[in-house]
ModelCIF file with pLDDT and N, C-alpha, C, O atoms, coordinates in Angstrom:
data_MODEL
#
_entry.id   MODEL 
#
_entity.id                         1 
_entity.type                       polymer 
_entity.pdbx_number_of_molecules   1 
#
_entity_poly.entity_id                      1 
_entity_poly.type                           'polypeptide(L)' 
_entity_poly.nstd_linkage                   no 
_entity_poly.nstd_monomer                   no 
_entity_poly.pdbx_seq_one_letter_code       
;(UNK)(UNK)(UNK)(UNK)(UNK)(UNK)(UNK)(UNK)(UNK)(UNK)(UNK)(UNK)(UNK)(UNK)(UNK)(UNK)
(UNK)(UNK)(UNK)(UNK)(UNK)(UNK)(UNK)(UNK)(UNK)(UNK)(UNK)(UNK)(UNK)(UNK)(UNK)(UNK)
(UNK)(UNK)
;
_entity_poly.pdbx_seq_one_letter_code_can   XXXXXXXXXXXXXXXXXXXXXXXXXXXXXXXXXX 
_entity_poly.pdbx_strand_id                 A 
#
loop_
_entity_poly_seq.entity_id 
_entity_poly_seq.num 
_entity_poly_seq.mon_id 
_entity_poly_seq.hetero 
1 1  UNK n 
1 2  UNK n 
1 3  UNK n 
1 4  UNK n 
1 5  UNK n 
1 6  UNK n 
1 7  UNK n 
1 8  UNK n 
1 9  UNK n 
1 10 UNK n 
1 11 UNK n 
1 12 UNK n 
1 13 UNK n 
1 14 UNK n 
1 15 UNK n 
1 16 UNK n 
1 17 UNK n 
1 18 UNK n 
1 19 UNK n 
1 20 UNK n 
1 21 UNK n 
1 22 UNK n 
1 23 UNK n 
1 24 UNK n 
1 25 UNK n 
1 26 UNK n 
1 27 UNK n 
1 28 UNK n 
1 29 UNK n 
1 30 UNK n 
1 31 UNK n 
1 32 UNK n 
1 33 UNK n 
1 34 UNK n 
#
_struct_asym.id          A 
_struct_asym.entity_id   1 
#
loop_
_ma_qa_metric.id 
_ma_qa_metric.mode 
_ma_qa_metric.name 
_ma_qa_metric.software_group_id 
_ma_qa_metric.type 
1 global pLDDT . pLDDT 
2 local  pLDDT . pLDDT 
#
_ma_qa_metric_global.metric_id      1 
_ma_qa_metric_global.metric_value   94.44 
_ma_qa_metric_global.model_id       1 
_ma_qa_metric_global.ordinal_id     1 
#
loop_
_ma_qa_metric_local.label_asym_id 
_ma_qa_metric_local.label_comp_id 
_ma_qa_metric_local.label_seq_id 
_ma_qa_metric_local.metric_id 
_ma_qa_metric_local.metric_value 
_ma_qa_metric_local.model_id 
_ma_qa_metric_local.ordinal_id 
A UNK 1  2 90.00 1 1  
A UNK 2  2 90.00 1 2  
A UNK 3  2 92.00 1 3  
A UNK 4  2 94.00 1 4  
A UNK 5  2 94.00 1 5  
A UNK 6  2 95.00 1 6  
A UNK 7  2 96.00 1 7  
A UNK 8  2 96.00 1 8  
A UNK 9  2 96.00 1 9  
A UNK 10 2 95.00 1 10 
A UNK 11 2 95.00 1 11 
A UNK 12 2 95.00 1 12 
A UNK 13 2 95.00 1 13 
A UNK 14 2 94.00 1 14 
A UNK 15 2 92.00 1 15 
A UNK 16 2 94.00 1 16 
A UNK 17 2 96.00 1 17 
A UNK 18 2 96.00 1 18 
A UNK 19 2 96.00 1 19 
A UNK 20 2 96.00 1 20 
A UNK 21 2 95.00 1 21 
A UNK 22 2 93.00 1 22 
A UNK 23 2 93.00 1 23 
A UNK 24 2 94.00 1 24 
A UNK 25 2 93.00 1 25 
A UNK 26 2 92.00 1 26 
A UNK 27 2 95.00 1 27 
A UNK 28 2 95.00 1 28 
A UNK 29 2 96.00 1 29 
A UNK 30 2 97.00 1 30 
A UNK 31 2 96.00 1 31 
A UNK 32 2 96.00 1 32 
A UNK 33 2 95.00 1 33 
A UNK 34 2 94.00 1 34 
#
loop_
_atom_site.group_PDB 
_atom_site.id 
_atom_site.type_symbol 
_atom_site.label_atom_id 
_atom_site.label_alt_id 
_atom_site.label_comp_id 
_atom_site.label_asym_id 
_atom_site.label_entity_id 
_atom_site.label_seq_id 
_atom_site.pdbx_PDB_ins_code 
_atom_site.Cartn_x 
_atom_site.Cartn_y 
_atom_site.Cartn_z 
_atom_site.occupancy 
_atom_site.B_iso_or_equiv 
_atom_site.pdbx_formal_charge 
_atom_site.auth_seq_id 
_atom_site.auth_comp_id 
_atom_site.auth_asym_id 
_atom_site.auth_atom_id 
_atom_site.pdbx_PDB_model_num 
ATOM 1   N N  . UNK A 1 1  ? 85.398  -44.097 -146.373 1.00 90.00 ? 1  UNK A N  1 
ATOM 2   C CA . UNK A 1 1  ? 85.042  -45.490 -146.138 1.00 90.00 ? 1  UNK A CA 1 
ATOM 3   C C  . UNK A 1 1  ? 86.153  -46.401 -146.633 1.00 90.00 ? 1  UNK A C  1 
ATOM 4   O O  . UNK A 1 1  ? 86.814  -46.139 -147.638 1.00 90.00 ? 1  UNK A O  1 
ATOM 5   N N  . UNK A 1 2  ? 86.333  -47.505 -145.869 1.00 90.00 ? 2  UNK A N  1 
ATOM 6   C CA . UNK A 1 2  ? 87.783  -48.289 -145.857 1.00 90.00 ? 2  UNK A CA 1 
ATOM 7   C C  . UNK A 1 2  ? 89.232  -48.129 -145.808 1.00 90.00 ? 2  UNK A C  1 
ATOM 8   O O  . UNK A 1 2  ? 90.134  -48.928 -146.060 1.00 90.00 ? 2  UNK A O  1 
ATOM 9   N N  . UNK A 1 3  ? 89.254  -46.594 -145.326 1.00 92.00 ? 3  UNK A N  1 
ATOM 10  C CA . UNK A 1 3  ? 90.368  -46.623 -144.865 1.00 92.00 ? 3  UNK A CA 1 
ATOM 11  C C  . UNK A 1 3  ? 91.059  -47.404 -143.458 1.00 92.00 ? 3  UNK A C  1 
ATOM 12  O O  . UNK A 1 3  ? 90.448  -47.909 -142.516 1.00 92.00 ? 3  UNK A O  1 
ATOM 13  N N  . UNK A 1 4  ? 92.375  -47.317 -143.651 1.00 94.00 ? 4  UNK A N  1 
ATOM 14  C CA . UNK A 1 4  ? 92.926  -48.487 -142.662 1.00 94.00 ? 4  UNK A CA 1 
ATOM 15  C C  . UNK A 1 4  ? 94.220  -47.372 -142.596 1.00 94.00 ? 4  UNK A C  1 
ATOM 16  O O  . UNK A 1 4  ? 94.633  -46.544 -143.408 1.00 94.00 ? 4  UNK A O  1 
ATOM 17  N N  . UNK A 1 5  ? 94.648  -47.762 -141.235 1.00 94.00 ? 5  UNK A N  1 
ATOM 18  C CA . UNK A 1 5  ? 95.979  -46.908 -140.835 1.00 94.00 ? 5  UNK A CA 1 
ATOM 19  C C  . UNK A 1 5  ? 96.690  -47.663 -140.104 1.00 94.00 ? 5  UNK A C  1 
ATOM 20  O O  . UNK A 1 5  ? 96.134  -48.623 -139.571 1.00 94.00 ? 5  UNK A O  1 
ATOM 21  N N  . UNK A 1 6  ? 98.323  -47.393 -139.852 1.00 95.00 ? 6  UNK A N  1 
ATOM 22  C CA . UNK A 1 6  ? 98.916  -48.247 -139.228 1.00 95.00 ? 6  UNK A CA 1 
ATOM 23  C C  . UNK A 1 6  ? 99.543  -47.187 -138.903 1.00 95.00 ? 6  UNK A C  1 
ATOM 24  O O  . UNK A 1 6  ? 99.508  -46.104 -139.487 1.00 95.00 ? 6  UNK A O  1 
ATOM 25  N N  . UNK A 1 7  ? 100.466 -47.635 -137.429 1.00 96.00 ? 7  UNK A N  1 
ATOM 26  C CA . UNK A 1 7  ? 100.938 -46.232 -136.455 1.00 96.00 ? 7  UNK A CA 1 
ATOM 27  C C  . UNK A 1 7  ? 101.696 -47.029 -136.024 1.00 96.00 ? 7  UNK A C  1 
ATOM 28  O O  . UNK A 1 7  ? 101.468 -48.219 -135.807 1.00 96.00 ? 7  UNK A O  1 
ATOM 29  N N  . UNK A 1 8  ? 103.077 -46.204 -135.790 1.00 96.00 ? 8  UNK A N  1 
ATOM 30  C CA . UNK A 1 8  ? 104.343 -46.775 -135.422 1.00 96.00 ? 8  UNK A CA 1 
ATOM 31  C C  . UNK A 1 8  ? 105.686 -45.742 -135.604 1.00 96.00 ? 8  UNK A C  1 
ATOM 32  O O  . UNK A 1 8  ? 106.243 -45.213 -136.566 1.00 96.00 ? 8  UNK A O  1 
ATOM 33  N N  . UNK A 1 9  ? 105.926 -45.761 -133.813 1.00 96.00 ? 9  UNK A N  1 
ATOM 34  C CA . UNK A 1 9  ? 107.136 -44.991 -133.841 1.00 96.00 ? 9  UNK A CA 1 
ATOM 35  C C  . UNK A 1 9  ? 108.550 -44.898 -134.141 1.00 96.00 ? 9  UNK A C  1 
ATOM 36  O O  . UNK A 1 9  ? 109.412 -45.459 -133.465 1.00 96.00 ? 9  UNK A O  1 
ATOM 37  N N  . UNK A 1 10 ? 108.774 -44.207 -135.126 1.00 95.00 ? 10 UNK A N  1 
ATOM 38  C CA . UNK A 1 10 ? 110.384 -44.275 -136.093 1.00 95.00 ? 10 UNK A CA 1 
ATOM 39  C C  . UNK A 1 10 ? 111.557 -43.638 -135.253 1.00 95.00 ? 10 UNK A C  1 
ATOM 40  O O  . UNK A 1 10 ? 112.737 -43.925 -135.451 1.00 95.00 ? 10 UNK A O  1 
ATOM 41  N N  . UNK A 1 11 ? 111.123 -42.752 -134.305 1.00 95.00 ? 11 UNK A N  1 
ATOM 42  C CA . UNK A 1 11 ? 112.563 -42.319 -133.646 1.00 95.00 ? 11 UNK A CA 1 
ATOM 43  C C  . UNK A 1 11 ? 112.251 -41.316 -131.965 1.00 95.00 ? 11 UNK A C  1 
ATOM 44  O O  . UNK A 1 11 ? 111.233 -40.687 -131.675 1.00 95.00 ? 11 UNK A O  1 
ATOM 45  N N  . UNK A 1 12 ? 113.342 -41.465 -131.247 1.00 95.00 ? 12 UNK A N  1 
ATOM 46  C CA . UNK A 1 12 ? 113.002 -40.566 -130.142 1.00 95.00 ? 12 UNK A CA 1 
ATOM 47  C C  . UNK A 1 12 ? 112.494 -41.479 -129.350 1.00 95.00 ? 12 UNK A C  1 
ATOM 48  O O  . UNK A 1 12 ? 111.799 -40.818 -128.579 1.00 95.00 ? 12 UNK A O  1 
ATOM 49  N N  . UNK A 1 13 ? 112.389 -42.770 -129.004 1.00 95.00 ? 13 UNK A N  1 
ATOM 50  C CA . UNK A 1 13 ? 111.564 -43.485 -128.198 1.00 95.00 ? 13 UNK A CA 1 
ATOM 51  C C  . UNK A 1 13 ? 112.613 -44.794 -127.797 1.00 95.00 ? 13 UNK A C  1 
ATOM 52  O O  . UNK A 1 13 ? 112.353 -45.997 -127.775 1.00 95.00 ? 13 UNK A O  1 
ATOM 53  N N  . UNK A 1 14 ? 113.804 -44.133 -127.513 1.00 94.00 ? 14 UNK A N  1 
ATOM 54  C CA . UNK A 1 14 ? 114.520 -45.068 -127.222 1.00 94.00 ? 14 UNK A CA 1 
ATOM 55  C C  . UNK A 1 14 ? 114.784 -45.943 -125.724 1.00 94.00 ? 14 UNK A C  1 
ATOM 56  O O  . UNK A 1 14 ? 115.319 -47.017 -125.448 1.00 94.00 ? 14 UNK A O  1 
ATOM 57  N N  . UNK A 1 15 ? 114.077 -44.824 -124.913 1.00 92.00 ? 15 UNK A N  1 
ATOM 58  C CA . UNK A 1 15 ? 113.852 -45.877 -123.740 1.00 92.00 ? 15 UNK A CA 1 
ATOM 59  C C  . UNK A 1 15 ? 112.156 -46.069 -123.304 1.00 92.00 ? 15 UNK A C  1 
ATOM 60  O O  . UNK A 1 15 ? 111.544 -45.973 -122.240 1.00 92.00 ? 15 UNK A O  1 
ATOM 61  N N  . UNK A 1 16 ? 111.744 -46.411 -124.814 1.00 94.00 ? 16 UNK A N  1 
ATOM 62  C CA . UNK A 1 16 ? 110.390 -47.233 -124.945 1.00 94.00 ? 16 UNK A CA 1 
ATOM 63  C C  . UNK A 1 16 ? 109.690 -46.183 -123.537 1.00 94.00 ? 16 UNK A C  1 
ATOM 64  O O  . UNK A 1 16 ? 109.621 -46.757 -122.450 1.00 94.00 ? 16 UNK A O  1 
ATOM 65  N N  . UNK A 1 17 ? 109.255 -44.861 -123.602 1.00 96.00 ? 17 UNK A N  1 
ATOM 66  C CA . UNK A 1 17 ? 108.575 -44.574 -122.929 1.00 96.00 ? 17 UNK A CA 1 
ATOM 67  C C  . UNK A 1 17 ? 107.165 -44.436 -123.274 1.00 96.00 ? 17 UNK A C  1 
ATOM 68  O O  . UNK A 1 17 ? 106.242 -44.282 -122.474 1.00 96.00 ? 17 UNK A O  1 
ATOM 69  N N  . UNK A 1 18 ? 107.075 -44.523 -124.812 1.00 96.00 ? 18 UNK A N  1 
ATOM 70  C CA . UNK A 1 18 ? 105.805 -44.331 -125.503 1.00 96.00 ? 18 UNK A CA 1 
ATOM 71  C C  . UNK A 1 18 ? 105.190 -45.251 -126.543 1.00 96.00 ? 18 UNK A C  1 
ATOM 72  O O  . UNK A 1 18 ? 105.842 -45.775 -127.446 1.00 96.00 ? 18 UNK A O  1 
ATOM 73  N N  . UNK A 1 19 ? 104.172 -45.375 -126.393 1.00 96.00 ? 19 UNK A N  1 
ATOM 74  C CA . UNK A 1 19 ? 103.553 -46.424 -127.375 1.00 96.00 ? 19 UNK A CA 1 
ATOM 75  C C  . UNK A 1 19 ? 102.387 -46.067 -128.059 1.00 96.00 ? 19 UNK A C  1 
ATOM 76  O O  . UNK A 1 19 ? 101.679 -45.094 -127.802 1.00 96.00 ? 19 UNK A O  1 
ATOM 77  N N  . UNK A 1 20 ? 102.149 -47.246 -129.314 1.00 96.00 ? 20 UNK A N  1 
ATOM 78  C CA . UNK A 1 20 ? 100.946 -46.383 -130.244 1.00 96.00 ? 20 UNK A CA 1 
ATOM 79  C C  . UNK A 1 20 ? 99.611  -47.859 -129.729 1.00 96.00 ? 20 UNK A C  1 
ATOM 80  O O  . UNK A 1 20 ? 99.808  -48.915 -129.126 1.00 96.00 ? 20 UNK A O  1 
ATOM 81  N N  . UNK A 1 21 ? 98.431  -47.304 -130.265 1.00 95.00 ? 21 UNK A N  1 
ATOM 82  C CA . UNK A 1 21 ? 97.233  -48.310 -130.209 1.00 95.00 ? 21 UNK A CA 1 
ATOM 83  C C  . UNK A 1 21 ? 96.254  -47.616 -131.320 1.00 95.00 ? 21 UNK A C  1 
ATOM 84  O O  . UNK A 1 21 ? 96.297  -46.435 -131.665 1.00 95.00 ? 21 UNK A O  1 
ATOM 85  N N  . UNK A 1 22 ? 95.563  -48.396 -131.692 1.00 93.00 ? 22 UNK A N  1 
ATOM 86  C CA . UNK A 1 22 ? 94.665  -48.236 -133.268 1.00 93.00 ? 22 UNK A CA 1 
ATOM 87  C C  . UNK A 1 22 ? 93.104  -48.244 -132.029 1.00 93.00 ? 22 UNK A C  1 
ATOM 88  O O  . UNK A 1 22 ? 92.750  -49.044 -131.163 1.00 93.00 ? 22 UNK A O  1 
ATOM 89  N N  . UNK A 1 23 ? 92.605  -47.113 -132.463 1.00 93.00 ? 23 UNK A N  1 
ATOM 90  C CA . UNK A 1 23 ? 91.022  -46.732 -131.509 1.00 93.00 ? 23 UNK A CA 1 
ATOM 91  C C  . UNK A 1 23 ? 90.241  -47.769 -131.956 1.00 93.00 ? 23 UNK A C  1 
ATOM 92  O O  . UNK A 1 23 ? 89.546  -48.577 -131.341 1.00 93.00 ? 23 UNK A O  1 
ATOM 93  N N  . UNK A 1 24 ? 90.634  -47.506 -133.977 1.00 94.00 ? 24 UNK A N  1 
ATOM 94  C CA . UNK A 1 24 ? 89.844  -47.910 -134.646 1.00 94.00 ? 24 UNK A CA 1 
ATOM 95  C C  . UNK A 1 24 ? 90.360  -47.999 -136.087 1.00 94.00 ? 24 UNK A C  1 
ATOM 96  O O  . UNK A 1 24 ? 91.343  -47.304 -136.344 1.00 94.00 ? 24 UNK A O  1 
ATOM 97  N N  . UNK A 1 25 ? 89.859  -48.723 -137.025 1.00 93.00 ? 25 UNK A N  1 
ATOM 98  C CA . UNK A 1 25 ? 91.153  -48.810 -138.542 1.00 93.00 ? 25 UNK A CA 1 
ATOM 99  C C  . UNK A 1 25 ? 91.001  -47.585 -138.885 1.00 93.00 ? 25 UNK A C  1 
ATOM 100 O O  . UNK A 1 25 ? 90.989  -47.618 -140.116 1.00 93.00 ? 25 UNK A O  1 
ATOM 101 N N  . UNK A 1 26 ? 90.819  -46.009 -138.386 1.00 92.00 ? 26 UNK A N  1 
ATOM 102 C CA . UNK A 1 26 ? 91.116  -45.036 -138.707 1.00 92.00 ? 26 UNK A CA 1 
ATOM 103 C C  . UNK A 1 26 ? 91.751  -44.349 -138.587 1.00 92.00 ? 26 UNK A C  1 
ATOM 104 O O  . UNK A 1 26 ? 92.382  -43.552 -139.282 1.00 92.00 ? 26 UNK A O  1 
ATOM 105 N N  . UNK A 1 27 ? 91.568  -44.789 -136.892 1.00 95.00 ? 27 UNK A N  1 
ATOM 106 C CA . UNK A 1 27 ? 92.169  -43.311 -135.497 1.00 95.00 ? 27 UNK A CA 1 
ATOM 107 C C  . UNK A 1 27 ? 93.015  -44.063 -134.917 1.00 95.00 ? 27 UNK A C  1 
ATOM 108 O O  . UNK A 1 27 ? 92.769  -45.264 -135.037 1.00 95.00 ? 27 UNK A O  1 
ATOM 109 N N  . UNK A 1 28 ? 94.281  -43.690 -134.098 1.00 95.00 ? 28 UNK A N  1 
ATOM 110 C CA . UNK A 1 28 ? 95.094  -44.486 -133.127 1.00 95.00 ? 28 UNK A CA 1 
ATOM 111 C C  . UNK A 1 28 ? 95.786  -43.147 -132.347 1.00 95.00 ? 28 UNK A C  1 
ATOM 112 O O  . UNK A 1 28 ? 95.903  -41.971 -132.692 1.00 95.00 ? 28 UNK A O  1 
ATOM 113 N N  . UNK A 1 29 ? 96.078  -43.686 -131.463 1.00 96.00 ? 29 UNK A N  1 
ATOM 114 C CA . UNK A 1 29 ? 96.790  -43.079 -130.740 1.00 96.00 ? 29 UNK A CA 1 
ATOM 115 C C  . UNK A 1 29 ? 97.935  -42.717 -130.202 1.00 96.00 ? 29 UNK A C  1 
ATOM 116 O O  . UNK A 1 29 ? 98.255  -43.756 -129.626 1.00 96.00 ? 29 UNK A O  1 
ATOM 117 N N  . UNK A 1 30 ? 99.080  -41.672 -129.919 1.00 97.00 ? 30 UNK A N  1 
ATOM 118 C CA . UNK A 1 30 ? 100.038 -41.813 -128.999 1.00 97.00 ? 30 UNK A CA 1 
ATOM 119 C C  . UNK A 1 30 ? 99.806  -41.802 -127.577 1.00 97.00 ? 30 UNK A C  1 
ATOM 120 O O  . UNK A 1 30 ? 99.020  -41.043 -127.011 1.00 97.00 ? 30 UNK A O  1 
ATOM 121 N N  . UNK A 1 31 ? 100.724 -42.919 -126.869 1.00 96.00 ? 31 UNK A N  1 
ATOM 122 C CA . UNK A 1 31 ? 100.066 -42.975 -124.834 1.00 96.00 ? 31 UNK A CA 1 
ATOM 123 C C  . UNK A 1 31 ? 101.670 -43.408 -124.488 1.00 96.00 ? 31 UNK A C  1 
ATOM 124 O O  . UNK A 1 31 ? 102.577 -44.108 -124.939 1.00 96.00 ? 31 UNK A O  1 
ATOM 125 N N  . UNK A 1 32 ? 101.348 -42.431 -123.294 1.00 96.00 ? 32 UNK A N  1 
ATOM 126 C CA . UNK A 1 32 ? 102.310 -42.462 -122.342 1.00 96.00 ? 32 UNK A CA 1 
ATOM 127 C C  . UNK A 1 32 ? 102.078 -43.915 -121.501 1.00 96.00 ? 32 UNK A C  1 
ATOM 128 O O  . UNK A 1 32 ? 101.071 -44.195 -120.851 1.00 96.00 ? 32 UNK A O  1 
ATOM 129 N N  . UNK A 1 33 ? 103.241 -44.738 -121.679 1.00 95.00 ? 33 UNK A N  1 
ATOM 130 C CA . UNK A 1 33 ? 103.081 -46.025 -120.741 1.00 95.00 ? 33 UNK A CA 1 
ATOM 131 C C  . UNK A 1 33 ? 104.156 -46.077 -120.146 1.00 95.00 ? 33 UNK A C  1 
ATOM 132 O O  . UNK A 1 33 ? 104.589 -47.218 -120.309 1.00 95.00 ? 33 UNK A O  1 
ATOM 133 N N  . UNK A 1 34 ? 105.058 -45.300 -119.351 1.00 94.00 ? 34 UNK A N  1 
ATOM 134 C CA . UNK A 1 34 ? 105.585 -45.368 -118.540 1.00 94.00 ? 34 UNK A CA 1 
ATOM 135 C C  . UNK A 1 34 ? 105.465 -43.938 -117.288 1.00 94.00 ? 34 UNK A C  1 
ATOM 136 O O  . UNK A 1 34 ? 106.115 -43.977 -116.243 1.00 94.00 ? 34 UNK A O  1 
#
């Protein structure tokens, strides 16, 4: 209870093919957006 997470990509994503999104302040995701 109250955990919180933050998601964010540090390397390898240099022609921005991938991005993160938070489900929920727990869970997030990696997604293909290109």
């Amino acid at each position: 209870a109250g955990d919180n997470i933050l998601l964010s990509i540090t390397g390898g994503n240099e022609a921005m093919f991938f991005g993160t999104r938070r489900l929920n302040p727990y869970m997030g995701y990696v997604y293909l957006r290109l």
